[in-house]
Protein backbone atom coordinates (compact mmCIF):
# COMPACT_ATOMS: atom_id res chain seq x y z
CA UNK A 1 -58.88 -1.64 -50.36
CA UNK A 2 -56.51 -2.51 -53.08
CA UNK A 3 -54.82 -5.33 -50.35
CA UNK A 4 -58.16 -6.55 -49.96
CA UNK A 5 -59.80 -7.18 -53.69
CA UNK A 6 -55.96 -9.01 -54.72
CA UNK A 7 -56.48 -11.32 -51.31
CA UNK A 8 -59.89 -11.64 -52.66
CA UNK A 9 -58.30 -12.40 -56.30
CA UNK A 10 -56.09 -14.88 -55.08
CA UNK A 11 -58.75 -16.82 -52.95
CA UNK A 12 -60.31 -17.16 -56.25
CA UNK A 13 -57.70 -18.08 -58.40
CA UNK A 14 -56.25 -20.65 -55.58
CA UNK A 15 -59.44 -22.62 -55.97
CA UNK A 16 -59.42 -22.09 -59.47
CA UNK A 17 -55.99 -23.66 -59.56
CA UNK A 18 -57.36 -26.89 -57.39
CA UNK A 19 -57.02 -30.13 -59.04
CA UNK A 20 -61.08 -31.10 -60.35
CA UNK A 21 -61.78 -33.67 -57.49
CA UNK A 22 -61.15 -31.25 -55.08
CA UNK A 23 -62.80 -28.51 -56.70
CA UNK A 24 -65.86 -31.53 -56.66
CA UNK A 25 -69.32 -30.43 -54.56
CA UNK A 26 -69.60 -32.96 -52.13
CA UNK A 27 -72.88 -34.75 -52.23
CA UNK A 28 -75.38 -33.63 -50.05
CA UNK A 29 -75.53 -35.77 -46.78
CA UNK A 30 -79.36 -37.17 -46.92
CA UNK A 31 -81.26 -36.82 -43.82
CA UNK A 32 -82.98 -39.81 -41.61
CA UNK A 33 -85.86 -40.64 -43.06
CA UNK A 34 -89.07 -39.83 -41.33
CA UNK A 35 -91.22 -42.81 -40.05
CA UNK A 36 -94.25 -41.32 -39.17
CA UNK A 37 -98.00 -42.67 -38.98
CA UNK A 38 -99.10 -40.67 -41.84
CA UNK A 39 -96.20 -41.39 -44.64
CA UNK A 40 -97.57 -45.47 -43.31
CA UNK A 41 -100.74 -44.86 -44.37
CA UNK A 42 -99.81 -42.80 -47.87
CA UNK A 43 -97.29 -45.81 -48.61
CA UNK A 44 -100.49 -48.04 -48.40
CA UNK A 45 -101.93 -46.55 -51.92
CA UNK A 46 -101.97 -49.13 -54.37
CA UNK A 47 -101.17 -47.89 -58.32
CA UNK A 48 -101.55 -49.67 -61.78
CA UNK A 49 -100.68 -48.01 -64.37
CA UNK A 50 -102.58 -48.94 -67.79
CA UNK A 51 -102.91 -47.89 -71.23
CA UNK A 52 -106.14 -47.84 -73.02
CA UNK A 53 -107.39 -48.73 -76.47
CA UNK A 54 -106.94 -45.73 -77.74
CA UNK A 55 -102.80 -45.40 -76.16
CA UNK A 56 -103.93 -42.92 -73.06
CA UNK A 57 -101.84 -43.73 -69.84
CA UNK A 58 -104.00 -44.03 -66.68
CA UNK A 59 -103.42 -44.60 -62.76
CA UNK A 60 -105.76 -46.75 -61.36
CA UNK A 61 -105.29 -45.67 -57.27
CA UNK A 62 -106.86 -47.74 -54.65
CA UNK A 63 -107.27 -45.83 -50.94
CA UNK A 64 -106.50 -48.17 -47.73
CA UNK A 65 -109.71 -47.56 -45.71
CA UNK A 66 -107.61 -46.24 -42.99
CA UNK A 67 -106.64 -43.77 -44.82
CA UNK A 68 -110.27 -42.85 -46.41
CA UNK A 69 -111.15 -42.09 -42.72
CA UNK A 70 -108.24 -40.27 -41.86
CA UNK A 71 -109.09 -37.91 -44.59
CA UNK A 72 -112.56 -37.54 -43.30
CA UNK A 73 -110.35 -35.50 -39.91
CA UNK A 74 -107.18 -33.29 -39.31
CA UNK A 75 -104.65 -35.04 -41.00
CA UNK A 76 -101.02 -34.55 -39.55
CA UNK A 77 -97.85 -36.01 -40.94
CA UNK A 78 -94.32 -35.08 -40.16
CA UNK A 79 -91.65 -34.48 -43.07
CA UNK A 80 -88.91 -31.94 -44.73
CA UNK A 81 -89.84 -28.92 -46.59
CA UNK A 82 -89.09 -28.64 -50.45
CA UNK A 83 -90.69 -25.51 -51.68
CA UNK A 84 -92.09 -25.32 -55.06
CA UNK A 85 -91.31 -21.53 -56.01
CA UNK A 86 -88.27 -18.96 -55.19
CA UNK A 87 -90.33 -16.49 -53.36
CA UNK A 88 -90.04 -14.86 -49.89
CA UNK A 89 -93.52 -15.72 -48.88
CA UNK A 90 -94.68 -19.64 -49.81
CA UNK A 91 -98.15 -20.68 -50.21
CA UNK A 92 -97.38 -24.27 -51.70
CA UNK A 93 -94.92 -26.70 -50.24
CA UNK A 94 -94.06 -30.62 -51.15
CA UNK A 95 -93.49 -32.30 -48.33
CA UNK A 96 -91.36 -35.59 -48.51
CA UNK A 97 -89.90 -37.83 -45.36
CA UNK A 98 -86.74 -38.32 -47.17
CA UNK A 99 -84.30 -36.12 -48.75
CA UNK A 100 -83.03 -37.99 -51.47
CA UNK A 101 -86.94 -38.25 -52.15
CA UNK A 102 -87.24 -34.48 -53.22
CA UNK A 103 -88.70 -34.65 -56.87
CA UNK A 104 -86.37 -31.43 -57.83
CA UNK A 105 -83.03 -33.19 -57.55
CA UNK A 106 -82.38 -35.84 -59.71
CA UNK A 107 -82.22 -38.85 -57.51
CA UNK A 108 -86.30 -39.48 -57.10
CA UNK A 109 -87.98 -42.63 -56.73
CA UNK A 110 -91.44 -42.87 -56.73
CA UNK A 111 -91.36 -42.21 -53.04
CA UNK A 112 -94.26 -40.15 -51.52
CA UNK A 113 -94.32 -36.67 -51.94
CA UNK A 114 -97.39 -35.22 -50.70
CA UNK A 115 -98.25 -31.20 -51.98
CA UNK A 116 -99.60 -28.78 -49.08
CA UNK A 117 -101.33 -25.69 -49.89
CA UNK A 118 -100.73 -23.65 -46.73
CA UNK A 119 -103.37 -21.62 -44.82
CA UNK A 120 -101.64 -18.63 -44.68
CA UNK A 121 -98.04 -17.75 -46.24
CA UNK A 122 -94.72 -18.52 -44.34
CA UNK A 123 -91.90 -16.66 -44.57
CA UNK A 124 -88.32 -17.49 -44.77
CA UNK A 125 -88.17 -21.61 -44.99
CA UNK A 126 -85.22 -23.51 -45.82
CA UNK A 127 -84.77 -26.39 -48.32
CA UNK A 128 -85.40 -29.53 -45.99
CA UNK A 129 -86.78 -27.73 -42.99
CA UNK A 130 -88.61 -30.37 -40.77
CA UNK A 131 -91.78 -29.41 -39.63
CA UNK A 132 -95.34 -31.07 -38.84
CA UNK A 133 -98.38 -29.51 -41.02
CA UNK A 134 -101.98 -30.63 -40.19
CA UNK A 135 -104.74 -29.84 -42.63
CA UNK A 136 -107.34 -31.31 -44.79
CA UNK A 137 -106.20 -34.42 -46.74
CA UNK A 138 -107.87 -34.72 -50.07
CA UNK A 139 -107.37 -37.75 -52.20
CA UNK A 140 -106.61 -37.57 -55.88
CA UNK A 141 -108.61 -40.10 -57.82
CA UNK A 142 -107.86 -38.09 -60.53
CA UNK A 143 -106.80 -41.61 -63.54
CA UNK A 144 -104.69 -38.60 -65.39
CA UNK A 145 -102.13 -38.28 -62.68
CA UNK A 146 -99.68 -40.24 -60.11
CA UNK A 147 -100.80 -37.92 -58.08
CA UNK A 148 -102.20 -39.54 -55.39
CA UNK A 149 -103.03 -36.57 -52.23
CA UNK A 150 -102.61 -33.01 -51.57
CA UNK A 151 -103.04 -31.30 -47.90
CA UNK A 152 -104.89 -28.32 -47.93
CA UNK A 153 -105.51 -25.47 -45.46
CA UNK A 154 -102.80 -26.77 -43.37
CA UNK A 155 -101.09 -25.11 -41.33
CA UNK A 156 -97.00 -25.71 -39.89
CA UNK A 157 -95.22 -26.32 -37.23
CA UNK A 158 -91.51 -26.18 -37.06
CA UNK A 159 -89.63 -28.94 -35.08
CA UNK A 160 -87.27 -28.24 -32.54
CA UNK A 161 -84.48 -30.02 -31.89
């Protein structure tokens, strides 16, 4: 046991001892981004942003038609999983087509990110999962928020490779 914890010791001193650009995290290798018929029609919202008399920020949104209707029926879209919460069992997902679009890590644009409240809980999903939900898409016309769509009562389907 005593061999053991020094090898372990020395394992950790070693890379302790590494010169800083090796001892670097190596950036995180984006995935392909997802082209898919229903990130098309979320790219097609139209935002202005404008500030009233009174200094309030609001988001004017206009809807594409297309997507008006598509929210009227099952709405599927295709994307990688960024949960919301560190829990075993996940009720709430954002859903974005490209890695380096995930909201939580400090490189976000103001790509789409779409929020899915699930119908029932998943277990055990990974960071960047991809996987096909179809649910209810409701649009957000909300002037207080970017905001723009959330999918509700969806429910997912991993992708296999």
């Amino acid at each position: 046991m005593v061999g053991l914890r020094n090898r372990f010791a020395a394992l950790i001193l070693a890379g302790l001892a590494l010169p800083p650009q090796a001892q670097a995290e190596q950036p995180l290798v984006p995935l392909p981004t997802i082209f898919a018929p229903g990130w098309a029609l979320l790219d097609q919202i139209g935002m202005t942003e404008r500030e009233t008399e009174a200094g309030d920020w609001l988001v004017e949104k206009t809807f594409p038609p297309e997507l008006v209707a598509a929210a009227t029926r099952p709405f599927a879209i295709t994307g990688y999983i960024v949960p919301v919460t560190a829990e075993p069992m996940q009720t709430h997902i954002l859903l974005v087509r490209n890695t380096e679009d995930c909201p939580f890590c400090g490189s976000s644009g103001y790509a789409p990110v779409l929020e899915v409240a699930l119908a029932e809980p998943i277990r055990d999903i990974t960071e960047f999962d991809a996987v096909t939900v179809t649910g209810t898409l409701t649009l957000v016309h909300d002037p207080e928020t970017m905001q723009t769509a959330i999918l509700t009562d969806a429910r997912l389907t991993p992708l296999t490779n």
